[in-house]
Protein backbone atom coordinates (compact mmCIF):
# COMPACT_ATOMS: atom_id res chain seq x y z
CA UNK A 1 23.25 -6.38 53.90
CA UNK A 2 24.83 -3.82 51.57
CA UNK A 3 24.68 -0.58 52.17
CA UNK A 4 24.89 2.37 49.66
CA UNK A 5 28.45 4.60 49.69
CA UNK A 6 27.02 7.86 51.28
CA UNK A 7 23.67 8.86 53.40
CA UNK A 8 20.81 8.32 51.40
CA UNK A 9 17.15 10.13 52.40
CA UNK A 10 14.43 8.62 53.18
CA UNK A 11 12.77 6.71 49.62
CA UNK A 12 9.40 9.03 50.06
CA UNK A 13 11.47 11.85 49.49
CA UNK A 14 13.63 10.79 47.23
CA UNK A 15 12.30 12.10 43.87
CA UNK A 16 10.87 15.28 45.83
CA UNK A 17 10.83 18.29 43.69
CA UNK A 18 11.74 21.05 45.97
CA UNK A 19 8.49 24.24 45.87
CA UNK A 20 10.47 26.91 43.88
CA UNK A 21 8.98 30.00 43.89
CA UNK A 22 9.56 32.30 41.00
CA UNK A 23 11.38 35.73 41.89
CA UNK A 24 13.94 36.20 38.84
CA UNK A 25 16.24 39.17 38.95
CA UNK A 26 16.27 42.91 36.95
CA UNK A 27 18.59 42.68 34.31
CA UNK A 28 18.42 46.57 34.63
CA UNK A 29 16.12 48.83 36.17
CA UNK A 30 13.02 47.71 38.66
CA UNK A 31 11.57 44.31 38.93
CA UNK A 32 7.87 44.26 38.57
CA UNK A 33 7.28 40.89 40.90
CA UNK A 34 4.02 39.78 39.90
CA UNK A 35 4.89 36.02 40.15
CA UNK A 36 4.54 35.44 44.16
CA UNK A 37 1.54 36.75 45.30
CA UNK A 38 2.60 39.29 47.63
CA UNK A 39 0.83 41.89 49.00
CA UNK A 40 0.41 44.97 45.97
CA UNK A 41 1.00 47.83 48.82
CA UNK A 42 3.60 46.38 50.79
CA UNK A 43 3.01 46.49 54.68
CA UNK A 44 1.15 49.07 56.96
CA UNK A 45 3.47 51.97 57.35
CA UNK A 46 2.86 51.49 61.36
CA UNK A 47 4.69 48.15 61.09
CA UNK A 48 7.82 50.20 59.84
CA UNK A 49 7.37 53.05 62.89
CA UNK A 50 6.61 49.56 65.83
CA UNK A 51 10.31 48.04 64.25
CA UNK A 52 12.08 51.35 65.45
CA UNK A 53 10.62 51.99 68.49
CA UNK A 54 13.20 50.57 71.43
CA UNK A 55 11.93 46.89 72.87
CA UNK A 56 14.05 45.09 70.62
CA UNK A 57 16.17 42.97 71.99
CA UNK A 58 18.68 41.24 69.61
CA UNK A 59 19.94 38.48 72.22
CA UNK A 60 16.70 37.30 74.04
CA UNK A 61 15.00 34.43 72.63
CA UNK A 62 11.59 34.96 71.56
CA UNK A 63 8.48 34.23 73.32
CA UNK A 64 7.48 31.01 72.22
CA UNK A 65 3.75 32.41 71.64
CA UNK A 66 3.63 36.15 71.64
CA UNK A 67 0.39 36.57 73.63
CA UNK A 68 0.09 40.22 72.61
CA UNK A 69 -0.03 39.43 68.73
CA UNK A 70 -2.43 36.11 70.19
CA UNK A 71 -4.75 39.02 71.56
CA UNK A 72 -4.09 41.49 68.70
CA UNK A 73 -5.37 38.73 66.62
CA UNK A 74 -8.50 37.50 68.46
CA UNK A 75 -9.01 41.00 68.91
CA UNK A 76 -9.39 42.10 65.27
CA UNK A 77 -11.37 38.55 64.07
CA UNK A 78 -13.08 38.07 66.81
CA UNK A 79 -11.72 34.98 68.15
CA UNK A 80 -10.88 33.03 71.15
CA UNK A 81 -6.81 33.64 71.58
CA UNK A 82 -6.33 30.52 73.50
CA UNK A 83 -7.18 28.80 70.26
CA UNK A 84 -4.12 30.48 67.96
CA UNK A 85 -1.36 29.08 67.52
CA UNK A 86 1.68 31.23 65.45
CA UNK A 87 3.82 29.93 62.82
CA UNK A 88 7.10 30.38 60.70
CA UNK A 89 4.40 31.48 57.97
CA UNK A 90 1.60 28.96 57.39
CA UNK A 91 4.11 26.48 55.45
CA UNK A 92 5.37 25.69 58.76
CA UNK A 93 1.59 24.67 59.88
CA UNK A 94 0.93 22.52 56.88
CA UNK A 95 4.04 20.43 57.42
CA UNK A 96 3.81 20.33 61.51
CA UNK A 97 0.07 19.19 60.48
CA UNK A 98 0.84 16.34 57.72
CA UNK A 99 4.18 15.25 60.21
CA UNK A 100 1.40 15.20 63.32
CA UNK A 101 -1.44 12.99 62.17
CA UNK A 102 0.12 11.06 59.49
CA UNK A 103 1.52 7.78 59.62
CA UNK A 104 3.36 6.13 56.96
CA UNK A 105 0.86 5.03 54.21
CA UNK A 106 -1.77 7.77 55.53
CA UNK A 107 -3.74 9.13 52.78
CA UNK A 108 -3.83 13.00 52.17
CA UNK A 109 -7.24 14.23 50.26
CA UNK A 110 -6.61 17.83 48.40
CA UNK A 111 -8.03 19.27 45.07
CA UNK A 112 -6.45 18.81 41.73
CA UNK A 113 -4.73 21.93 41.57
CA UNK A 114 -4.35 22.80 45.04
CA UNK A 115 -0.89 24.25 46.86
CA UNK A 116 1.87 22.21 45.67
CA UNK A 117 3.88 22.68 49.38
CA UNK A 118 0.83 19.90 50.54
CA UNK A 119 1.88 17.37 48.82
CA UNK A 120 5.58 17.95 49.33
CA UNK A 121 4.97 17.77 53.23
CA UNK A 122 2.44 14.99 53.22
CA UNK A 123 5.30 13.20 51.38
CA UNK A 124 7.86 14.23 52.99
CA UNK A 125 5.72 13.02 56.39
CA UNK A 126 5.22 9.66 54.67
CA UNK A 127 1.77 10.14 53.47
CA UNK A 128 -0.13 9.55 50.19
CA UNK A 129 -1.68 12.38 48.53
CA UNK A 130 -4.45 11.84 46.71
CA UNK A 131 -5.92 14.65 44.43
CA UNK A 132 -9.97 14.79 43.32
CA UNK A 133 -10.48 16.48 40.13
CA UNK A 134 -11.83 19.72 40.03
CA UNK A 135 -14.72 21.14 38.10
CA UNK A 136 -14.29 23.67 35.33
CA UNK A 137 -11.09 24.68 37.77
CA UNK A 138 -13.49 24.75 40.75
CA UNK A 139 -12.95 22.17 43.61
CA UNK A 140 -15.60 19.22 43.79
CA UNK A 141 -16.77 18.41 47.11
CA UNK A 142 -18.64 15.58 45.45
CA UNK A 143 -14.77 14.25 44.04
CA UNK A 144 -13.47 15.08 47.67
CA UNK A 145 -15.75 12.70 49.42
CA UNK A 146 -15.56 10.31 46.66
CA UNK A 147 -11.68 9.92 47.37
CA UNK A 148 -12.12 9.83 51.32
CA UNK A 149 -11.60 5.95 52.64
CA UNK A 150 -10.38 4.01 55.29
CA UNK A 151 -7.08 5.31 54.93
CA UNK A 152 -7.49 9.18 54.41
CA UNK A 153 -6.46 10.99 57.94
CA UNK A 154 -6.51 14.61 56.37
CA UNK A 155 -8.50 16.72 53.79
CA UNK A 156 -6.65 20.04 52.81
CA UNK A 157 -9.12 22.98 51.44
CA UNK A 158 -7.57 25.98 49.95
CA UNK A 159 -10.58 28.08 49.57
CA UNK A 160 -10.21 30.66 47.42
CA UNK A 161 -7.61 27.95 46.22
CA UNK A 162 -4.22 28.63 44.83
CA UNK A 163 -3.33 28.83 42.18
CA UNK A 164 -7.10 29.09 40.06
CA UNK A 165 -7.98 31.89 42.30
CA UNK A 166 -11.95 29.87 42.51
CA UNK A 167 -13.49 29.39 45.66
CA UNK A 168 -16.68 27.17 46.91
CA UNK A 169 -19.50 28.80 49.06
CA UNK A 170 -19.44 27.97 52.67
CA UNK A 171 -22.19 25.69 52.11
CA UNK A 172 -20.34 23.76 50.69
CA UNK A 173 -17.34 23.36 52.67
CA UNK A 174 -20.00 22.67 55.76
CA UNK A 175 -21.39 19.89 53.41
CA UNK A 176 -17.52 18.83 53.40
CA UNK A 177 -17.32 18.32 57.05
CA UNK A 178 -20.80 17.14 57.48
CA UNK A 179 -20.01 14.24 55.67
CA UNK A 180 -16.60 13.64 56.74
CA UNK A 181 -16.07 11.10 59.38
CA UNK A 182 -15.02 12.38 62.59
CA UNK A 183 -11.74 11.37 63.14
CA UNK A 184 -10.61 13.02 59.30
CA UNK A 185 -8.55 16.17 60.06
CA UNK A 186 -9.94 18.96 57.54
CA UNK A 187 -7.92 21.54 57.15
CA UNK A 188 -9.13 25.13 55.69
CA UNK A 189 -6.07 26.56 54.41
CA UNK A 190 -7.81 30.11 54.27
CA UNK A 191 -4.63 31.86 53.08
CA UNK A 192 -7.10 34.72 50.80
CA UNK A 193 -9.86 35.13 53.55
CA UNK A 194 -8.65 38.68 54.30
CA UNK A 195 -9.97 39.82 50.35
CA UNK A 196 -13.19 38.73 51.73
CA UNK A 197 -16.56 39.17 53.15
CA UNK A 198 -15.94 39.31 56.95
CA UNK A 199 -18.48 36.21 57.32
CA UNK A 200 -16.15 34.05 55.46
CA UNK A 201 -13.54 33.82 57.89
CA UNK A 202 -16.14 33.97 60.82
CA UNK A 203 -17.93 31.22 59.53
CA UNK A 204 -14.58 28.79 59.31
CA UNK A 205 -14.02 30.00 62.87
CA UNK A 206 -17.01 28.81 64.00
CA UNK A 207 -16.72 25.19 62.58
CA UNK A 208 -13.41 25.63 64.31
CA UNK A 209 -15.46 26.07 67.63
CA UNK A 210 -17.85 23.66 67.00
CA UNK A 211 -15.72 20.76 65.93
CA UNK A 212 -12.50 19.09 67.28
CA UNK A 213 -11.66 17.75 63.76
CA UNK A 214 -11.23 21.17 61.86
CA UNK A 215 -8.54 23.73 61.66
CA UNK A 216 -7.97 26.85 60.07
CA UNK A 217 -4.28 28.08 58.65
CA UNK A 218 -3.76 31.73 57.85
CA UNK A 219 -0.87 33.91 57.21
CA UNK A 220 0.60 37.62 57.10
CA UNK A 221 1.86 36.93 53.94
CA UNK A 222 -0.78 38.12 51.76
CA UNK A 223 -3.14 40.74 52.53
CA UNK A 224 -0.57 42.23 55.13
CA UNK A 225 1.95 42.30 52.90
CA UNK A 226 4.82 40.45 55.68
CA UNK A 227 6.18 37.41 53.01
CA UNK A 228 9.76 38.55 54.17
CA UNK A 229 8.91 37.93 58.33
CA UNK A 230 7.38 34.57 58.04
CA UNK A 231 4.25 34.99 60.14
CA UNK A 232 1.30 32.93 59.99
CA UNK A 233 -1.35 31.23 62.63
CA UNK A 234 -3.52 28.51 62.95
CA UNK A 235 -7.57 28.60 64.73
CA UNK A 236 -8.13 24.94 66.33
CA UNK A 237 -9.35 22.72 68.90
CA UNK A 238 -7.09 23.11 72.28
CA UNK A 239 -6.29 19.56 71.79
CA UNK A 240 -4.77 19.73 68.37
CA UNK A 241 -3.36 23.00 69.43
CA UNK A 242 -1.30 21.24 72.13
CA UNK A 243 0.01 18.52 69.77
CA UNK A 244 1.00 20.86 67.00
CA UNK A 245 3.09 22.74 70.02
CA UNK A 246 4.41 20.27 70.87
CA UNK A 247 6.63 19.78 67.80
CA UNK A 248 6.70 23.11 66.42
CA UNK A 249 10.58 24.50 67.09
CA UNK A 250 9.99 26.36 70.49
CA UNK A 251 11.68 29.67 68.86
CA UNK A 252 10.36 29.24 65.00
CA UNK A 253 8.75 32.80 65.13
CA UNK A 254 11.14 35.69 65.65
CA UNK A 255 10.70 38.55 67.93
CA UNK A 256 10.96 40.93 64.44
CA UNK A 257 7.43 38.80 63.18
CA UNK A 258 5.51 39.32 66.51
CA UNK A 259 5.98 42.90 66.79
CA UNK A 260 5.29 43.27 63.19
CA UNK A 261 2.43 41.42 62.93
CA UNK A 262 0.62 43.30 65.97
CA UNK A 263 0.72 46.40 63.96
CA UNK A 264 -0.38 44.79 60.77
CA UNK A 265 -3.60 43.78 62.22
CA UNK A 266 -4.27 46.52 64.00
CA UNK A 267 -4.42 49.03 60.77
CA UNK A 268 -7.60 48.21 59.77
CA UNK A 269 -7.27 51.20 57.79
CA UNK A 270 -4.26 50.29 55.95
CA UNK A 271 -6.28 46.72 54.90
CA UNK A 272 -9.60 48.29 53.80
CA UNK A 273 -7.76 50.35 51.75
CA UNK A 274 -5.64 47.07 50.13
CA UNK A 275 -8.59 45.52 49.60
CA UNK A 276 -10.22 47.93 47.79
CA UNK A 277 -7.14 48.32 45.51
CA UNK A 278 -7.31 44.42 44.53
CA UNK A 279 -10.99 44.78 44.20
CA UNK A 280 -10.16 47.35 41.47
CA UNK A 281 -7.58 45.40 39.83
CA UNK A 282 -8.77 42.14 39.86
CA UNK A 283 -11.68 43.77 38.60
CA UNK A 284 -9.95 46.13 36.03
CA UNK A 285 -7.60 43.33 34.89
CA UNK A 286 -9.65 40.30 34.82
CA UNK A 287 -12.17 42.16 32.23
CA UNK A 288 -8.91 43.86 29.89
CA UNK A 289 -6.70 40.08 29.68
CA UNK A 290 -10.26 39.01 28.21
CA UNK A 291 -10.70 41.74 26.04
CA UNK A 292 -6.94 40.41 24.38
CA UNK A 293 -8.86 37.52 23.85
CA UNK A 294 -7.02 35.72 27.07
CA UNK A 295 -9.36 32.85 28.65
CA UNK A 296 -9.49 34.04 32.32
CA UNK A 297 -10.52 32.19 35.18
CA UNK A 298 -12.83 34.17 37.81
CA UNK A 299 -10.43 35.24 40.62
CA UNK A 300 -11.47 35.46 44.73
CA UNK A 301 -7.61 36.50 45.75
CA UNK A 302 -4.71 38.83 45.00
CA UNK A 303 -4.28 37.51 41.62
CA UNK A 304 -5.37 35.97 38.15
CA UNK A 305 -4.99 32.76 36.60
CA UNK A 306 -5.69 33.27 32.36
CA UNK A 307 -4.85 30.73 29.39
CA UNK A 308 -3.15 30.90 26.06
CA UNK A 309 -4.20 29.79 22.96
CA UNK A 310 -0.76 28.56 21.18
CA UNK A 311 -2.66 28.16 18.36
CA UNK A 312 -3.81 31.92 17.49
CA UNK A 313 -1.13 33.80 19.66
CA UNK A 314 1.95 32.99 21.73
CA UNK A 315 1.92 30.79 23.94
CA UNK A 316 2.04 30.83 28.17
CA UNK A 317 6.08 30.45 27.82
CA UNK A 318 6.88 32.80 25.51
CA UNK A 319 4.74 35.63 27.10
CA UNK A 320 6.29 34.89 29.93
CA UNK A 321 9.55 34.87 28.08
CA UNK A 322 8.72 38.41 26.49
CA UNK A 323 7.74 40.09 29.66
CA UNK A 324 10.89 38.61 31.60
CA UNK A 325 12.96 40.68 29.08
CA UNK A 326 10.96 43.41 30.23
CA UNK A 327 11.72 43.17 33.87
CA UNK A 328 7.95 41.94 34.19
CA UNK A 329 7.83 38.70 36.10
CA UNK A 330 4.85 36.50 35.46
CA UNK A 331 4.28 32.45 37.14
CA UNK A 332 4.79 30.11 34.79
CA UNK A 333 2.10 27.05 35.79
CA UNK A 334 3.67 23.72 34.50
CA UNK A 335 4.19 22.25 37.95
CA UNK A 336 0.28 22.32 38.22
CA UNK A 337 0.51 20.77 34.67
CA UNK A 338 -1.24 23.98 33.35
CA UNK A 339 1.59 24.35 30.79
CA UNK A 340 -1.09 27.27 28.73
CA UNK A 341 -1.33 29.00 31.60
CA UNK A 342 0.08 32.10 33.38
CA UNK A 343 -0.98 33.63 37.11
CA UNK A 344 -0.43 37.24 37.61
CA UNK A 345 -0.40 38.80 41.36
CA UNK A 346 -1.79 42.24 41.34
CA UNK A 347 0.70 45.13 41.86
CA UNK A 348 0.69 48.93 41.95
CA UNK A 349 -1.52 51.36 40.13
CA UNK A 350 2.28 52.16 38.26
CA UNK A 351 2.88 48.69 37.77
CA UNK A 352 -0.40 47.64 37.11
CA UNK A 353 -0.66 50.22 34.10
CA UNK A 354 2.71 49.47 32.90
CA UNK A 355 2.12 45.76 32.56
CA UNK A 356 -1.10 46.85 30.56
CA UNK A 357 0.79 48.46 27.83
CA UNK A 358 3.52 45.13 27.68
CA UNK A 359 0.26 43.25 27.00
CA UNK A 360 -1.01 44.97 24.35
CA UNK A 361 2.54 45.01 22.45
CA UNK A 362 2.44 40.81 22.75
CA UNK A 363 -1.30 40.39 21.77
CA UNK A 364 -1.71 43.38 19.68
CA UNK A 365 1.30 44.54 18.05
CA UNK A 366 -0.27 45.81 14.95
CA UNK A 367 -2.55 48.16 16.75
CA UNK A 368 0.26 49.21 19.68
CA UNK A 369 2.55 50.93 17.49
């Protein structure tokens, strides 16, 4: 048998394209990051006072499961803690999900335009994703059922889903499950649910209760504004809590996340008040980038996906071209294959109203001067 001249990976990852998020750099002056979906506020200014209070200890290993932020967590979503399991962001729980319960050939159900790190892990795992279309950039349940068969071990919901920003009614995802069979793994990747009605997130929890075939994923990331710590936790049966332990890295949260994230959920404060913010900008922004004549789709998270018409105006790359040169950084969409589109986060009220003015220079240049 020949073998090739150096290591070679695995042939389902071979022709992986690696997620690459899109942060850019100023050439000059202050980045306006509007590309990532971060959090428009930052943190809660009590996670900056728990980081300098003494506690930290640089050379102990971490817990494994911080009980405290378990608690602080159950506590403020009213939850059962022994059901939470914490994570190196909620990345880390869609890969130790897709490497748990697939085997090779496993099928992988997820909407058309749904997170693009699922179908990295579910390859990377060994898995098959298969995508059902979406309607009018909402998902189908009707397409999601359609593409469950004998093969599919895992549905992935991202509801609100990024990056469209649309979301189905919790009807629907029940009629989801309720016709799923019960040994499919659906998985409500709930990343938004703190922009939300309060019953959104209880509801999942409670087909999380109810069910040994459902989990729910959430993370720090957005709403809390803690990208940079990696934090993120998962709501599911004991049983598939157990097995998701029990390859997780025993250390893969830091001692820096758990303290932080403890005070993050506790300022409930500090999160009605960046909720309200996004309300106002998604809001605010949504109704102006159609006013420039911008086809926007309706948005349930921290951002806005909106279409260009190459045809009357620029198009999605040279906007995002312009505003680049402007230290404005927009996401481009053409790994979705929505090469006309761009998604916006929401930032600051100073950001915000600066990015207003670059828009009306690139649609409306004649009237901007």
């Amino acid at each position: 048998m020949m073998h090739p001249p150096k290591p070679q990976p695995k042939a389902a990852i071979r022709s992986l394209l690696s997620y690459r998020p899109s942060f850019g750099e100023a050439k000059q002056g202050r980045l306006i990051r509007l590309s990532a979906n971060e959090g428009a506020l930052g943190a809660s200014p009590h996670v900056q006072k728990a980081l300098q209070t003494n506690g930290m200890a640089p050379h102990r290993y971490p817990e494994v499961q911080d009980q405290h932020l378990n608690a602080a967590i159950a506590e403020r979503y009213g939850l059962d803690s022994s059901r939470i399991l914490s994570s190196n962001g909620s990345d880390e729980l869609i890969s130790l999900i897709t490497m748990a319960y697939l085997e090779p050939g496993d099928e992988v159900v997820m909407s058309q335009y749904a997170f693009l790190v699922i179908p990295q892990a579910t390859r990377i795992a060994g898995g098959t994703v298969v995508k059902a279309d979406d309607v009018n950039m909402v998902t189908s349940v009707d397409n999601l059922l359609a593409a469950v068969n004998d093969k599919t071990k895992i549905v992935f919901l991202v509801n609100p889903n990024n990056p469209t920003g649309t979301m189905i009614s919790l009807d629907e995802v029940r009629r989801l499950h309720s016709n799923l069979p019960t040994h499919v793994l659906l998985v409500l990747d709930w990343a938004y649910a703190e922009y939300l009605d309060k019953s959104f997130s209880d509801e999942a929890a409670r087909m999380v209760e109810s069910a040994d075939n459902v989990v729910m994923t959430r993370t720090f990331s957005k709403l809390h504004g803690l990208a940079g710590f990696r934090l993120g936790w998962a709501y599911c049966s004991p049983e598939l809590l157990t097995t998701l332990a029990s390859i997780r890295g025993p250390f893969s949260v830091n001692q820096v996340a758990f303290r932080a994230g403890i005070a993050a959920v506790q300022d409930r404060e500090f999160q009605k008040k960046s909720v309200a913010h996004n309300d106002k900008w998604i809001s605010a922004m949504s109704l102006f980038l159609a006013q420039l004549g911008l086809e926007v789709v309706p948005s349930s998270t921290n951002f806005i996906l909106f279409r260009f018409d190459p045809q009357t105006g620029p198009s999605a790359q040279q906007a995002s071209d312009v505003f680049a040169t402007q230290n404005i950084l927009l996401r481009t969409m053409e790994p979705y294959g929505l090469r006309d589109y761009l998604r916006m986060s929401i930032g600051t009220d100073e950001e915000m109203a600066f990015v207003k003015e670059a828009f009306l220079r690139l649609m409306q240049p004649a009237q901007s001067r």
